[in-house]
N, C-alpha and C. Protein backbone atom coordinates (compact mmCIF):
# COMPACT_ATOMS: atom_id res chain seq x y z
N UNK A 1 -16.82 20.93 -10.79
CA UNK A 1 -16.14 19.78 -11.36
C UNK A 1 -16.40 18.57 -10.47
N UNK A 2 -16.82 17.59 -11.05
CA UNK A 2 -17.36 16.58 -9.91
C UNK A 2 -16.09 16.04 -9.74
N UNK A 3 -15.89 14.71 -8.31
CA UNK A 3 -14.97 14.54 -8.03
C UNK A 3 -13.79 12.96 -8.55
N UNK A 4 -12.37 13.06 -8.71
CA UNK A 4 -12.22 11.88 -9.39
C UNK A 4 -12.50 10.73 -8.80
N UNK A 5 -13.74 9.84 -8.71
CA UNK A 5 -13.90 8.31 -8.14
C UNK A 5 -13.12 7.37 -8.61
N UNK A 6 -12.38 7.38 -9.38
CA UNK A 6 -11.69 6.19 -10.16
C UNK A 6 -10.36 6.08 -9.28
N UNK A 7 -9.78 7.13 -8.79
CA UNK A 7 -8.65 6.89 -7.71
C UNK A 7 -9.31 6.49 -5.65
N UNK A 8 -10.54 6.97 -6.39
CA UNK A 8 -10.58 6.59 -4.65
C UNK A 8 -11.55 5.19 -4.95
N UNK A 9 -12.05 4.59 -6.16
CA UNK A 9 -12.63 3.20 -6.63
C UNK A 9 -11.22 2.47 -6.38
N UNK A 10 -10.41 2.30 -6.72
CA UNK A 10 -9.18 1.58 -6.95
C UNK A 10 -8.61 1.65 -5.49
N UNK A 11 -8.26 2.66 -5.20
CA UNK A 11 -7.83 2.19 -3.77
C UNK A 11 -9.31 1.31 -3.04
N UNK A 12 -9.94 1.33 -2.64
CA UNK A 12 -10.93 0.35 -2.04
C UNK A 12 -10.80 -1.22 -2.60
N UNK A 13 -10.55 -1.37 -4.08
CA UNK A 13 -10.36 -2.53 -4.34
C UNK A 13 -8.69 -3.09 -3.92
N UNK A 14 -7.70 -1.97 -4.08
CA UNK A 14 -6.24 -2.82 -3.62
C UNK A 14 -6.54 -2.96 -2.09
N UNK A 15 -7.90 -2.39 -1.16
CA UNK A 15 -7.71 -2.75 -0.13
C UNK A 15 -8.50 -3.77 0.59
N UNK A 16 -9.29 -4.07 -0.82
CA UNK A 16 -10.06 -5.24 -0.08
C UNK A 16 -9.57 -6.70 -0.66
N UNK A 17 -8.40 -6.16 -1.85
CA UNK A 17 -7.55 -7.39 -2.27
C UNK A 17 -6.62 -7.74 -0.83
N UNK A 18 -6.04 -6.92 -0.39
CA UNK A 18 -5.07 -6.92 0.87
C UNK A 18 -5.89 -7.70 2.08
N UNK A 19 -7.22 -7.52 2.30
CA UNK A 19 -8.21 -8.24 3.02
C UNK A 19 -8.58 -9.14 2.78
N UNK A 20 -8.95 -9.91 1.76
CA UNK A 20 -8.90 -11.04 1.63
C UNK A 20 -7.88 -12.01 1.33
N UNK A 21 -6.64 -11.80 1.11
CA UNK A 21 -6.32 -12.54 1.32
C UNK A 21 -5.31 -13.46 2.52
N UNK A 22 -5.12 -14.81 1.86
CA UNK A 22 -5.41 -15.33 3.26
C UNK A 22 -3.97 -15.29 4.29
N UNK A 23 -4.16 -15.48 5.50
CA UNK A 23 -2.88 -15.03 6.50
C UNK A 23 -2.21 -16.19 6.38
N UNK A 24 -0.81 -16.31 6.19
CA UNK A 24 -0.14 -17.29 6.47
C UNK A 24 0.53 -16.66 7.82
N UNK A 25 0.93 -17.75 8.61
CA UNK A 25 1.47 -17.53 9.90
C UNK A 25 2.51 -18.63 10.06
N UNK A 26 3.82 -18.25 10.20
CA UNK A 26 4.68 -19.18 10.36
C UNK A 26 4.90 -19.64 11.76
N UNK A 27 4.79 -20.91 11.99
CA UNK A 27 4.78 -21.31 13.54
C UNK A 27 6.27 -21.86 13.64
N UNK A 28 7.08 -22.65 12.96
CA UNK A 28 8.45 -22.80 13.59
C UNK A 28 8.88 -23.67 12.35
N UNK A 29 10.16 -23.51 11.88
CA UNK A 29 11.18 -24.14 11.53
C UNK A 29 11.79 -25.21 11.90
N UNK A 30 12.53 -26.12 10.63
CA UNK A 30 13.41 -27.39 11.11
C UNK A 30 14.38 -27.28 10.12
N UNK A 31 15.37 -27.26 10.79
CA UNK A 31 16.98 -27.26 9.61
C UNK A 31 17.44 -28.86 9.60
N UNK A 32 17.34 -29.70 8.85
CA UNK A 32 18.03 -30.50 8.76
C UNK A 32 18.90 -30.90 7.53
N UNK A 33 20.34 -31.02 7.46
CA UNK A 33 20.91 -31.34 6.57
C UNK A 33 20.97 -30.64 5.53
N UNK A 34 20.68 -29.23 5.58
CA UNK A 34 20.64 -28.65 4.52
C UNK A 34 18.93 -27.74 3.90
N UNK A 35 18.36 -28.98 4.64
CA UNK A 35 16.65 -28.77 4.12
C UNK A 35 15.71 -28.18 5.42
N UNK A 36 15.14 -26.76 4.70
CA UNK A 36 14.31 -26.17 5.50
C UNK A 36 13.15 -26.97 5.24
N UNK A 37 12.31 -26.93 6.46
CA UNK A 37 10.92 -27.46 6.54
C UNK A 37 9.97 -26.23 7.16
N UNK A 38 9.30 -25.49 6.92
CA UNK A 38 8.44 -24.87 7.88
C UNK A 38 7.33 -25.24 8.18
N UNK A 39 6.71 -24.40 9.46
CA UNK A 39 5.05 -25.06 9.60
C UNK A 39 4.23 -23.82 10.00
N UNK A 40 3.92 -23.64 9.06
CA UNK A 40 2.64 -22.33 8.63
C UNK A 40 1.38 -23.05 9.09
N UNK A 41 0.39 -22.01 9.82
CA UNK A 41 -1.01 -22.04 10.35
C UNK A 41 -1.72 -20.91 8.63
N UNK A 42 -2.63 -22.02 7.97
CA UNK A 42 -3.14 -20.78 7.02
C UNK A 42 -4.72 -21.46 7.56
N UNK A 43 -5.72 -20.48 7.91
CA UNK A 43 -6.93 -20.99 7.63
C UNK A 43 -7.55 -21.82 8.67
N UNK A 44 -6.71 -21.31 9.64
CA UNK A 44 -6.72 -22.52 10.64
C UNK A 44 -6.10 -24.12 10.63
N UNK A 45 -5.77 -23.99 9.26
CA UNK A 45 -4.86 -25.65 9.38
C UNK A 45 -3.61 -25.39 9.64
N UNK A 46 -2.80 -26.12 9.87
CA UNK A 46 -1.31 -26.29 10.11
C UNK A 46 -0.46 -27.04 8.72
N UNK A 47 0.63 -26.97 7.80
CA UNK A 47 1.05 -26.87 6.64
C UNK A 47 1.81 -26.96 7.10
N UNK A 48 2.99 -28.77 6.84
CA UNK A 48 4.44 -28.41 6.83
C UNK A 48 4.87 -28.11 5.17
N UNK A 49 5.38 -27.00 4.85
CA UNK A 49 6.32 -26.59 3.22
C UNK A 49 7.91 -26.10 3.73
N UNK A 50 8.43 -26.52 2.24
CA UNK A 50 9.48 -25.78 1.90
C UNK A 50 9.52 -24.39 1.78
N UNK A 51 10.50 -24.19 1.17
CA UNK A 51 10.90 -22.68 1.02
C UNK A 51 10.21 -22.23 -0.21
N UNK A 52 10.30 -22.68 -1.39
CA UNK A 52 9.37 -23.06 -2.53
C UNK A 52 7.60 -22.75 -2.24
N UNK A 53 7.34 -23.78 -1.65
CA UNK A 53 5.72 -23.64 -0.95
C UNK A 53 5.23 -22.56 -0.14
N UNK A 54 6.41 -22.38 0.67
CA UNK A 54 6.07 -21.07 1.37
C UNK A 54 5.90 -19.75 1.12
N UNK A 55 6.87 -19.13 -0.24
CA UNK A 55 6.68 -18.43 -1.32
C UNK A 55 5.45 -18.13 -1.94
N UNK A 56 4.69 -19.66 -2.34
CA UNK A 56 3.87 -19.21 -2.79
C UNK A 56 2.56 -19.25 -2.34
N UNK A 57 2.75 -19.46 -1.11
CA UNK A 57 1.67 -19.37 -0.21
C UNK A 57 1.87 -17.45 -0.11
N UNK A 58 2.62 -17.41 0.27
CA UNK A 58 3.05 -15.80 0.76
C UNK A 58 2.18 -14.96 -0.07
N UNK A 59 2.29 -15.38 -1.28
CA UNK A 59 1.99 -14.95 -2.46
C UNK A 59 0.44 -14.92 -3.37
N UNK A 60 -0.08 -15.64 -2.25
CA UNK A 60 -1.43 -15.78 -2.56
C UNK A 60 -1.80 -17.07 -2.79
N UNK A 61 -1.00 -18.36 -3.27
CA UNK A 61 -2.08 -19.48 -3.95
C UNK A 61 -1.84 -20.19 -2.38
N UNK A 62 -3.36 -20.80 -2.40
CA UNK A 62 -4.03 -21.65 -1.55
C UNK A 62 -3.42 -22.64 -1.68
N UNK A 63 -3.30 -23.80 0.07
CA UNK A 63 -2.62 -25.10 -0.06
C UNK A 63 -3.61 -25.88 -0.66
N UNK A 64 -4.40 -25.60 -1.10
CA UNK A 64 -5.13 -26.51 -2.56
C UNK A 64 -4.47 -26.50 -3.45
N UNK A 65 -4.38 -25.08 -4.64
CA UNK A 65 -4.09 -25.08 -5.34
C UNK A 65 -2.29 -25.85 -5.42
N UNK A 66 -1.40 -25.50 -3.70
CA UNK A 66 -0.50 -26.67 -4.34
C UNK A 66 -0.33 -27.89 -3.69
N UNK A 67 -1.60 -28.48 -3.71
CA UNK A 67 -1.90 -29.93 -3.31
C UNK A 67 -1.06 -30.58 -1.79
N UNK A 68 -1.12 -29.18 -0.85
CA UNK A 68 -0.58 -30.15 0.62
C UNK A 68 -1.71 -30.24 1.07
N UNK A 69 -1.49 -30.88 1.85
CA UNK A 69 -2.53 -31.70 2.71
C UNK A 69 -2.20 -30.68 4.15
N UNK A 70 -3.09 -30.84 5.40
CA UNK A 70 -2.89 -30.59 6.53
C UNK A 70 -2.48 -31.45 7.51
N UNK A 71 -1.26 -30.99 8.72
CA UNK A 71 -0.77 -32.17 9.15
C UNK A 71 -1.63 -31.80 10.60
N UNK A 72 -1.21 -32.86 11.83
CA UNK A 72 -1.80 -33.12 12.64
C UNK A 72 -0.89 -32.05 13.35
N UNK A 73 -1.52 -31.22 14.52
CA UNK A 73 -0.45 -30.15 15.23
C UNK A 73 -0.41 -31.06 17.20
N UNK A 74 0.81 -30.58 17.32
CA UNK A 74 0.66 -31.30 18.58
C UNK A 74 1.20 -30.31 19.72
């Protein structure tokens, strides 16, 4: 009986989905007034987002796709 490839095809792809995509790294927080700010390293840039943005960074979409820009890190 030859052997099932379709379970060991599929795992290789959920693991090269898990590999590419990209690292967000949270570098530090700001509480003010109520409003979180974070500042995530993705890609080598630095990203200040919300809680909102950060979600969906987590989640896979690129700070392209939600139009931040990169700030200056100091």
């Amino acid at each position: 009986m030859p052997p099932d490839t379709s379970k060991h095809l599929a795992s290789r792809h959920a693991v090269k989905r898990v590999l590419d995509r990209q690292k967000v790294v949270t570098v530090s927080k700001r509480f003010d007034h109520g409003h979180v700010t974070t500042r995530v390293l993705v890609g080598g840039e630095y990203y200040e987002v919300d809680n909102r943005q950060l979600d969906l960074l987590e989640m896979g979409r690129s700070p392209a796709q939600l139009g931040i820009e990169p700030v200056a890190h100091h």
